[in-house]
Protein backbone atom coordinates (compact mmCIF):
# COMPACT_ATOMS: atom_id res chain seq x y z
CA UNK A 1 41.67 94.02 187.59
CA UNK A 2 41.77 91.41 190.21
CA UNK A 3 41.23 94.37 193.32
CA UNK A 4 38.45 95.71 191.27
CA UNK A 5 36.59 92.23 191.05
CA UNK A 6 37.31 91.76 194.57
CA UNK A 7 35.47 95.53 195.80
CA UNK A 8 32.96 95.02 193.29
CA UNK A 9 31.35 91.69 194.87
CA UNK A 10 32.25 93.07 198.29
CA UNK A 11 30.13 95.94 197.35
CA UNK A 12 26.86 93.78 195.51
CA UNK A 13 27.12 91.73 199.45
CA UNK A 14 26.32 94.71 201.12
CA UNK A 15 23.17 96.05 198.84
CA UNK A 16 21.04 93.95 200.79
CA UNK A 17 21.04 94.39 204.69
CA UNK A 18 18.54 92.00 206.28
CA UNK A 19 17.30 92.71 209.45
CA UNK A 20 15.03 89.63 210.13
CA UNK A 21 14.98 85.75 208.92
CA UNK A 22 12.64 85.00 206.36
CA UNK A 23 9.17 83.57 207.54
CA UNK A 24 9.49 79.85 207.72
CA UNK A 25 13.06 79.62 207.22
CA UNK A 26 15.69 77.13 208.70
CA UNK A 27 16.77 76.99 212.27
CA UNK A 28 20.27 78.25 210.85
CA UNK A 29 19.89 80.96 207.73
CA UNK A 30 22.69 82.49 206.12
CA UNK A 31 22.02 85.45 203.69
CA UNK A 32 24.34 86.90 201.57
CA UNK A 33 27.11 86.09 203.91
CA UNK A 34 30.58 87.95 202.31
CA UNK A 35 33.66 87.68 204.84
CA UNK A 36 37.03 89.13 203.85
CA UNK A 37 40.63 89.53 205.79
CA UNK A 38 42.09 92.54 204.84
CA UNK A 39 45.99 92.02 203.88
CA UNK A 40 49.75 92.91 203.25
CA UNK A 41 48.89 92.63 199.27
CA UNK A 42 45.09 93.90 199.91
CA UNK A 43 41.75 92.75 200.65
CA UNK A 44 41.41 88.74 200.65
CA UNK A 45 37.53 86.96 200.19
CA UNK A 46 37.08 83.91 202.00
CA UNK A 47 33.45 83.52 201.82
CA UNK A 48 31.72 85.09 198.42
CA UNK A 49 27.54 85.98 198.76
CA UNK A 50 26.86 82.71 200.48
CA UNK A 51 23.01 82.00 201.10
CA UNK A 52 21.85 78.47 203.04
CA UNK A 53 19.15 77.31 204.94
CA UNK A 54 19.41 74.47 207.22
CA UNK A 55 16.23 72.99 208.47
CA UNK A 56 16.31 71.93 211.94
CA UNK A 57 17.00 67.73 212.49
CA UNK A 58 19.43 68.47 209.79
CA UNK A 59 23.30 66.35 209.23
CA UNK A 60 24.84 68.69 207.52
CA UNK A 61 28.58 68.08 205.96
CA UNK A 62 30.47 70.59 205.36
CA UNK A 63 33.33 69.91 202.69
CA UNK A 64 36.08 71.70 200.32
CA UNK A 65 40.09 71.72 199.51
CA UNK A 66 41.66 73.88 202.46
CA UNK A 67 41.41 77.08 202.25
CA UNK A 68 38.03 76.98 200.79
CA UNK A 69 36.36 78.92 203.37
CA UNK A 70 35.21 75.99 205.32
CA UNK A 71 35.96 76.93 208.49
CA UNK A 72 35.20 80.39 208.28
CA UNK A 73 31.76 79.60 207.37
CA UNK A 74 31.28 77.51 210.73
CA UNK A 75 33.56 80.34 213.02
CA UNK A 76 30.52 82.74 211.24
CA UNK A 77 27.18 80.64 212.36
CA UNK A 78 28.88 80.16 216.07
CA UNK A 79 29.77 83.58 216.00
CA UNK A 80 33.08 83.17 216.88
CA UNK A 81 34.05 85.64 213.99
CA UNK A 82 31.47 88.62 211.89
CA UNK A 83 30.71 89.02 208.31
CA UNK A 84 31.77 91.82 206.37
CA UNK A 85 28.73 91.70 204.89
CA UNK A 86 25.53 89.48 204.55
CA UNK A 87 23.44 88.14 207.68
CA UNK A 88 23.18 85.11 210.01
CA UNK A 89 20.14 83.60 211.92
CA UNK A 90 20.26 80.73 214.48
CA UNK A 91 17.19 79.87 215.38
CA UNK A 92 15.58 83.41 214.65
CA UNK A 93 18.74 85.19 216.50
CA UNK A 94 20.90 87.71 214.88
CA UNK A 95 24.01 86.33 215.28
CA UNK A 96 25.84 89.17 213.14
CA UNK A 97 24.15 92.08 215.22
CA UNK A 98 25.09 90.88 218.68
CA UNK A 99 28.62 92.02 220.56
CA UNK A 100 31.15 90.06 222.45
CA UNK A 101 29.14 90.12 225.55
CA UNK A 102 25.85 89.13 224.37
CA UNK A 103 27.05 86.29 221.70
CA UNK A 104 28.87 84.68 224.47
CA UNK A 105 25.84 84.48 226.78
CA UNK A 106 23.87 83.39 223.94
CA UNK A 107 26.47 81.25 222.46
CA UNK A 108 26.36 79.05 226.02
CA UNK A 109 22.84 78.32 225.83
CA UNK A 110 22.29 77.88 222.16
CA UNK A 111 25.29 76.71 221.03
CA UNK A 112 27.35 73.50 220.99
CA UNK A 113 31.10 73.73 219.58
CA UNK A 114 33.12 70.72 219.03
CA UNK A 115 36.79 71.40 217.84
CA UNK A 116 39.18 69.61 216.25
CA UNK A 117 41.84 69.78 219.08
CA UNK A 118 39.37 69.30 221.44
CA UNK A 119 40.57 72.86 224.05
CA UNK A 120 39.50 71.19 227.50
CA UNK A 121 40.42 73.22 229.78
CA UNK A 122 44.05 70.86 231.49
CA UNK A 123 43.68 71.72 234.59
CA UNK A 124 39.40 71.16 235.28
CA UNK A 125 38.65 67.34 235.32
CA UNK A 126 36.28 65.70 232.93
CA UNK A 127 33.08 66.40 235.00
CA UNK A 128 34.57 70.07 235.91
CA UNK A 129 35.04 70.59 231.87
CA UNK A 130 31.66 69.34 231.10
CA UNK A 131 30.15 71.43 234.08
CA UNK A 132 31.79 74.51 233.00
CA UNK A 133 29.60 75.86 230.16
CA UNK A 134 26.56 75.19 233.19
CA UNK A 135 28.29 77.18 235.22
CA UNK A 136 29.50 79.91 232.75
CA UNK A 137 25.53 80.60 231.77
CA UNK A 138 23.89 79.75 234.88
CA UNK A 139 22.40 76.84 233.12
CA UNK A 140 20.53 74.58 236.25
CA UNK A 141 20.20 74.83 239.87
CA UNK A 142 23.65 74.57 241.04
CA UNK A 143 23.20 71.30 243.24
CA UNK A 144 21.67 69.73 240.14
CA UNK A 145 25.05 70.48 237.56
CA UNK A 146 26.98 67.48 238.94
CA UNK A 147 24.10 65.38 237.77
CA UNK A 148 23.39 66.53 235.09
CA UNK A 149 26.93 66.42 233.61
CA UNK A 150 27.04 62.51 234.49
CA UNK A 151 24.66 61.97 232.69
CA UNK A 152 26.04 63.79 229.57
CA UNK A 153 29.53 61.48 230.59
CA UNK A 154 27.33 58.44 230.35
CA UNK A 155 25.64 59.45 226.80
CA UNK A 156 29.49 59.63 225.47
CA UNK A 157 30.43 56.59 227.54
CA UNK A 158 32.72 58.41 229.76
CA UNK A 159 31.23 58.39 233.01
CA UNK A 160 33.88 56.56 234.71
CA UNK A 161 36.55 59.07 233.81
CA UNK A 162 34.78 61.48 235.32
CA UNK A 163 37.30 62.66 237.84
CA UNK A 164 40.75 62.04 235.59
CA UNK A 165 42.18 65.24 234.07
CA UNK A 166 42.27 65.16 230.24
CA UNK A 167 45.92 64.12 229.69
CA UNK A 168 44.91 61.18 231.45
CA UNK A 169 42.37 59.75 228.67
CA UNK A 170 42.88 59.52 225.04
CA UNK A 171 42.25 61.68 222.19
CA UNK A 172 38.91 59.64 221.36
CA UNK A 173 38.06 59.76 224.68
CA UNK A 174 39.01 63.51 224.94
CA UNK A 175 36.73 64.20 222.05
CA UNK A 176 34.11 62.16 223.46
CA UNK A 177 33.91 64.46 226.59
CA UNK A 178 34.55 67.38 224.32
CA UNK A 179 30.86 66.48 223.02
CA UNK A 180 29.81 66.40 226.37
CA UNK A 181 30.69 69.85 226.68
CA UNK A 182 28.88 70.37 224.14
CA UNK A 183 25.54 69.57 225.01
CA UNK A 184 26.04 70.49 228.55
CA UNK A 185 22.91 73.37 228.16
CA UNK A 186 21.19 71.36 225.29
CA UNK A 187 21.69 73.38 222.53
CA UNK A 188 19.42 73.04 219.80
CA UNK A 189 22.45 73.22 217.57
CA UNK A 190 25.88 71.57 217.33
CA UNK A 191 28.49 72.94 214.88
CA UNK A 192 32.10 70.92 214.88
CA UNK A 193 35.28 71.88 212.83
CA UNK A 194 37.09 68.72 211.62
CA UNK A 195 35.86 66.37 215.10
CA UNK A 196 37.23 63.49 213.87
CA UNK A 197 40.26 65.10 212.22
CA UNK A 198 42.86 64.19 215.08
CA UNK A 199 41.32 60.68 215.09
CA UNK A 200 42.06 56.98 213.99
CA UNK A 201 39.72 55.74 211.76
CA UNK A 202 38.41 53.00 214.75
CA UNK A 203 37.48 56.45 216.83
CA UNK A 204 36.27 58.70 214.42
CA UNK A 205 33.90 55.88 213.50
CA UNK A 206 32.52 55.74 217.09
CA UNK A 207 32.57 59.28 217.34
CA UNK A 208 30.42 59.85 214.28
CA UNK A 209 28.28 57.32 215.46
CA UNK A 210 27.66 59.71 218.39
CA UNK A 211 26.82 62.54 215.83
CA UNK A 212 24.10 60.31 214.28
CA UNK A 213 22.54 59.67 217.92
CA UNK A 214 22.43 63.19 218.18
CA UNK A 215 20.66 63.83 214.92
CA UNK A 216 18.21 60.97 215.59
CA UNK A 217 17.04 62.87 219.30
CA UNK A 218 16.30 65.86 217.23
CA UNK A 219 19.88 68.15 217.50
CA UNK A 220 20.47 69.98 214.34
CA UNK A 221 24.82 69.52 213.62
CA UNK A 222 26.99 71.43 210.84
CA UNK A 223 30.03 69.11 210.33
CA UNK A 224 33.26 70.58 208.45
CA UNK A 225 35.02 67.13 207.43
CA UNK A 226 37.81 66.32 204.84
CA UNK A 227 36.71 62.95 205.17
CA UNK A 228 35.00 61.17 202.14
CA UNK A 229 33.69 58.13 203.61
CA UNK A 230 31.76 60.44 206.30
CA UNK A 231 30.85 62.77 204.45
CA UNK A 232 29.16 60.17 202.18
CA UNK A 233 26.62 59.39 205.17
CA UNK A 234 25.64 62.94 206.43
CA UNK A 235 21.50 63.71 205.43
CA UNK A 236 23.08 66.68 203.61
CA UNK A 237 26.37 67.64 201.92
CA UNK A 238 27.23 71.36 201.19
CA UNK A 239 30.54 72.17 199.25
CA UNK A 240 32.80 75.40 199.28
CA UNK A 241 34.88 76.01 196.40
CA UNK A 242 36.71 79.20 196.63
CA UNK A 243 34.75 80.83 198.88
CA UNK A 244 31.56 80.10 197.09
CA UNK A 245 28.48 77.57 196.94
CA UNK A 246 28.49 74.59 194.70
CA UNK A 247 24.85 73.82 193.87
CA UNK A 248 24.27 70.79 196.24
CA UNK A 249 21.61 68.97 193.51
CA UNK A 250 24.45 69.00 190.94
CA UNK A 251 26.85 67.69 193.65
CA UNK A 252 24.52 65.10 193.94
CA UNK A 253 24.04 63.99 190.67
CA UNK A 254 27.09 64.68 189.29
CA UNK A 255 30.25 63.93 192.27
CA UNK A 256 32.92 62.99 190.03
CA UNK A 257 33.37 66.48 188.60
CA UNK A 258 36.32 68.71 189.67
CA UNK A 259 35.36 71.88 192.24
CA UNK A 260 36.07 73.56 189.87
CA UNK A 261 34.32 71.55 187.48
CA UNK A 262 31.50 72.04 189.57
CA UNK A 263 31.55 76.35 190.55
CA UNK A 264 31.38 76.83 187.03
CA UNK A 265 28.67 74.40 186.03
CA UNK A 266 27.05 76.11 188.81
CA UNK A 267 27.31 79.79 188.11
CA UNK A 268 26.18 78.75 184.33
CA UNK A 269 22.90 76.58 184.93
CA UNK A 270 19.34 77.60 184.51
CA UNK A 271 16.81 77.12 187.08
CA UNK A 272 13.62 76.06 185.06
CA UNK A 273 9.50 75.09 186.66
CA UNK A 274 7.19 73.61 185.30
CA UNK A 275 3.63 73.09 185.61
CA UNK A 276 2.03 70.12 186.65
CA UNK A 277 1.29 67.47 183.48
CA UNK A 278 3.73 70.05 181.45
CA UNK A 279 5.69 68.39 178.73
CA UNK A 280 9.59 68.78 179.33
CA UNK A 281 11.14 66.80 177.08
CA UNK A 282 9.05 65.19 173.84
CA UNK A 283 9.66 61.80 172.39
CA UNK A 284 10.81 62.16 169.01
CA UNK A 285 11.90 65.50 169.05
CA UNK A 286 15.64 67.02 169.71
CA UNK A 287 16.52 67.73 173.09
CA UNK A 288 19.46 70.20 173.75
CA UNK A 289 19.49 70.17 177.30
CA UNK A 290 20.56 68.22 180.23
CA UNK A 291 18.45 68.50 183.46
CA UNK A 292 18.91 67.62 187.15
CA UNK A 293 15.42 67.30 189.25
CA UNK A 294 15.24 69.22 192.67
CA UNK A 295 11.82 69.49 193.31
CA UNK A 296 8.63 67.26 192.75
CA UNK A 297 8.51 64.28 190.47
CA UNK A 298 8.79 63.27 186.46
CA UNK A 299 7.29 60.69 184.44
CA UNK A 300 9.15 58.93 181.77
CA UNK A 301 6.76 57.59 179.36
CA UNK A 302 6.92 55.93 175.65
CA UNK A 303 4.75 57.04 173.23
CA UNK A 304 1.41 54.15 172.10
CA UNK A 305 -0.66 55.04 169.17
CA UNK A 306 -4.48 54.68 170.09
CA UNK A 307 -4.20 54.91 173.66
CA UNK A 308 -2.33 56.88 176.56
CA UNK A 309 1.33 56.53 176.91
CA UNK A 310 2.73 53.66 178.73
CA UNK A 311 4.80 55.19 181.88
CA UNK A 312 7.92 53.44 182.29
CA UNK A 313 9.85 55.10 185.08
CA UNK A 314 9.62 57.76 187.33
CA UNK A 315 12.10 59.99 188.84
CA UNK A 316 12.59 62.30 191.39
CA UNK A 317 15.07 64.94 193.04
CA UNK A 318 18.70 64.53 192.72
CA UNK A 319 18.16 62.39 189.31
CA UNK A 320 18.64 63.69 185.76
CA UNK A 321 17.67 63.39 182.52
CA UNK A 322 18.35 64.60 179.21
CA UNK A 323 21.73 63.00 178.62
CA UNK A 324 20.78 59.67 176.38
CA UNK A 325 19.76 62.69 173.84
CA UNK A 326 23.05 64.22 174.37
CA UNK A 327 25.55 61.59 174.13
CA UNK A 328 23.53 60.38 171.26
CA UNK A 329 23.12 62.98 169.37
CA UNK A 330 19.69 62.43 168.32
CA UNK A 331 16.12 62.40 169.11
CA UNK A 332 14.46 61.75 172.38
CA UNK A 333 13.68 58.42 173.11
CA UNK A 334 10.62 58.98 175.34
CA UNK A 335 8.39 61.69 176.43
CA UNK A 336 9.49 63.00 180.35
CA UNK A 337 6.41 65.51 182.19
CA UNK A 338 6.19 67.05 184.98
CA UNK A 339 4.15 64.50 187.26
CA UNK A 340 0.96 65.06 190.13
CA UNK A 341 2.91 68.32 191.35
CA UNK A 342 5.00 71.36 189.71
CA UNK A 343 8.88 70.00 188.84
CA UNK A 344 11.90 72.53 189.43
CA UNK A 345 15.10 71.52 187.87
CA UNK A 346 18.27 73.27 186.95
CA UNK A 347 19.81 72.74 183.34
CA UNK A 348 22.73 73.36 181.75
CA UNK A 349 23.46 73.74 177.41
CA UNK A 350 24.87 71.04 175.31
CA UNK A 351 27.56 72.75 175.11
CA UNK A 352 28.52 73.46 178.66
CA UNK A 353 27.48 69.29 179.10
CA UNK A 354 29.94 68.15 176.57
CA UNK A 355 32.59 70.34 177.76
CA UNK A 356 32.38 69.21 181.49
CA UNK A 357 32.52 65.35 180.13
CA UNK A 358 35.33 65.49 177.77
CA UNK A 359 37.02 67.20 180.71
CA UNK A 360 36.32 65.31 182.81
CA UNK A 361 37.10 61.12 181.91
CA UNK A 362 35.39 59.94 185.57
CA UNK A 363 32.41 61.51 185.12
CA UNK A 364 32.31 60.76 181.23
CA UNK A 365 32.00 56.92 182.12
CA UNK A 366 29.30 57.36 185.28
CA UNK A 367 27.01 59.19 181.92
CA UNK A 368 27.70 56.94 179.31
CA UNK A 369 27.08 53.89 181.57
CA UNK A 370 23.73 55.59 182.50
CA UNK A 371 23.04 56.03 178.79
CA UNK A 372 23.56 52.70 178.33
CA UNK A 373 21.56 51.43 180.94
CA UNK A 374 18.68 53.68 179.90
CA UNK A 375 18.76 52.77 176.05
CA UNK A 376 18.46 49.14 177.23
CA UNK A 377 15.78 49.93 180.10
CA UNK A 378 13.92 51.63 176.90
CA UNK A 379 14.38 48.67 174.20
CA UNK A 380 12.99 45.96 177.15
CA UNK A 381 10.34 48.16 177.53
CA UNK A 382 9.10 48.83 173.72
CA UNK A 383 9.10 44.68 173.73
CA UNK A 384 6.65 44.35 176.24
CA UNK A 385 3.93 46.82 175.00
C-alpha cells in the first residue's frame, strides 16, 4: 500500500510540465516540485508537490525536524541537485532544464551559496577565496577583481585578513568570508543551508545581522535554520513537514501546534473569498467555523438598533476569528464583513478545531486566552455605546 501511495503522487507531480514562470511571479518559483531517491527498500519522497513563490527583497526561513526535506529544497533552487518532477525558476531561468555546464556558469553569476561548513577552498587565501567565483565566471576586468573583493572583505569586516589562509581565522570569521564569496558577482539571490549552524550564539548573531544588511540593499536570501529565535525574525517563515508545505498563514496564527498538527490542519482547510461589504460571520447567529485572514481586511462590528453598526476592531492577514463562537459554544457575539476590499481566508470545521485543541494543551491556552480577551474587549465595548 505504502509503494502504491508513493508512485501514485510521483505520478499526479509529473501531469503538469511547465515550461515557463507564471507572468508576474516571484524572483524564485517553485511548481510542483516532487524529488525522490530511489533505494535498497524502494523509492523514497523527500519533497511531495511543493509550489512557492518568493518575491524578490524577500527573508525567507526555511524550517522543519531533520529529514524534512529542508535541504533538498535549497540543493533544488541552487541547482545543485534536479527534481524528479515539478519546475524551478530563478529569476525567470529554468533551473531544472539546464545541464552541469550551463547551471554552473549560471549558478556563478546568479547565485550566492553559503554553507554550513563553510568549503573555502585551504589552500587559496581569504582574498584568493573571495576572488575565485570572479575568476571562475569571468565576472570584472581582471585588474579590477582584487578590488573588488576588498571591498566585499570590508562589508563582512574582514578586510584585514585578507591575506591569512582560512585555518588561520575562526569559524565566525570563516563564515563571514564565506558570505563574501558569496556576493563576489552580486547575485540577486543568496540561498544558505544552516549558516549559523557551526556557530556560537555571539557569532551567529553577528552573522545574521549580516543577512539582514543584505535584505535591506535589496538581495533576496532563502535561509534553512533549526534555530527558533532566528527564525522568529526572518520577513517570512516557510515550514517542511515530511516533505510537504505547511500553510504559512496557519503557521502564523497558530505556532504552537505540532508539524504534524499542522500538515493535517493544512491538507483539511477550505480556502473561502469574499466580496467586498459581504457578511462572514452574523451577530447572533451560530458560527461553525474557525477562520484565519490572508488577504485584505475585516471589520468586527456590534450590532445598534436605529442606526449603523458600531465597528469595534479591525483585523487583517495572519489574524483569526471565529473561535469565541467555538469555545463557547454559542452564538456570535458580533457581526465580522469583509472590509473596503475582497477578504480570502482559509477555514477549518468545528470539528477538525476542537480536535487540534484538545490535542494540543499549548495551543488550547494561546485560544482560550484570546477568547477571553475578546469576550472582555466585547463587554467594554457594549458599555460605551
Amino acid at each position: 500500500m505504502f509503494q502504491k501511495f508513493k508512485k501514485k503522487e510521483k505520478e499526479v507531480a509529473e501531469i503538469v510540465q511547465i515550461e515557463e514562470p507564471s507572468p508576474g511571479a516571484g524572483i524564485v518559483q517553485i511548481c510542483n516540485l516532487y524529488k525522490s531517491y530511489e533505494t535498497a527498500a524502494g523509492e523514497f519522497p523527500v519533497l511531495k508537490n511543493l509550489n512557492i513563490d518568493i518575491q524578490p527583497g524577500e527573508f525567507v526561513g526555511i524550517i522543519g525536524k531533520s529529514g524534512s526535506g529542508k535541504s533538498t529544497l535549497i540543493n533544488m533552487i541552487a541547482g545543485i541537485d534536479h527534481p524528479t518532477a515539478g519546475a524551478v525558476f530563478v529569476d525567470d531561468t529554468s533551473v531544472h532544464g539546464m545541464n552541469e555546464s550551463e547551471m554552473s556558469k549560471w549558478r556563478g553569476r546568479n547565485m550566492g551559496i553559503v554553507f554550513q561548513f563553510f568549503q573555502l577552498l585551504p589552500m587559496l587565501s581569504v582574498l584568493e577565496n573571495v576572488m575565485l567565483p570572479m575568476d571562475f565566471c569571468n565576472v570584472h576586468l581582471p585588474r579590477e577583481r582584487k578590488e573588488k573583493a576588498l571591498e566585499m572583505l570590508d562589508m563582512v569586516e574582514m578586510v584585514d585578513h585578507a591575506n591569512k589562509l582560512p585555518s588561520a581565522v575562526s569559524g565566525g570569521q570563516q563564515q563571514r568570508v564565506a558570505i563574501a564569496r558569496a556576493l563576489a558577482n552580486n547575485p540577486p539571490v543568496i540561498v544558505a543551508d544552516e549558516p549559523t549552524g557551526n556557530l556560537d550564539s555571539h557569532t551567529a548573531e553577528a552573522v545574521f545581522g549580516l543577512f539582514e544588511m543584505l535584505v535591506n540593499q535589496g538581495k533576496t536570501i532563502m535561509m534553512v535554520t533549526h534555530d527558533n529565535s532566528l527564525a522568529r525574525r526572518v520577513t517570512r517563515t516557510i515550514l517542511l513537514a515530511d516533505g510537504e508545505l505547511v500553510n504559512e498563514w496557519l503557521l502564523r496564527a497558530m505556532p504552537t501546534l505540532s508539524h504534524p498538527q499542522m500538515l493535517k490542519a493544512t491538507k483539511a482547510m477550505e480556502p473561502l473569498s469574499f466580496a467586498a461589504g459581504q457578511k462572514i460571520v452574523k451577530e447572533n447567529e451560530i458560527n461553525d467555523r474557525f477562520y484565519i485572514i490572508t488577504e485584505g481586511f475585516v471589520n468586527i462590528a456590534l450590532n445598534k438598533p436605529g442606526s449603523e453598526n458600531l465597528v469595534v476592531n479591525r483585523m487583517g492577514p495572519g489574524e483569526y476569528f471565529g473561535e469565541v463562537e467555538l469555545m463557547n459554544g454559542g452564538h456570535a457575539i458580533a457581526t465580522i464583513t469583509a472590509a473596503e476590499i475582497p477578504v480570502k481566508v482559509i477555514s477549518m470545521e468545528r470539528a477538525l478545531f476542537e480536535e487540534l485543541l484538545n490535542e494540543n494543551r499549548d495551543t488550547k491556552k494561546v485560544i482560550e486566552a484570546m477568547v477571553s480577551r475578546r469576550v472582555n474587549e466585547n463587554k467594554t465595548a457594549r458599555s460605551k455605546k
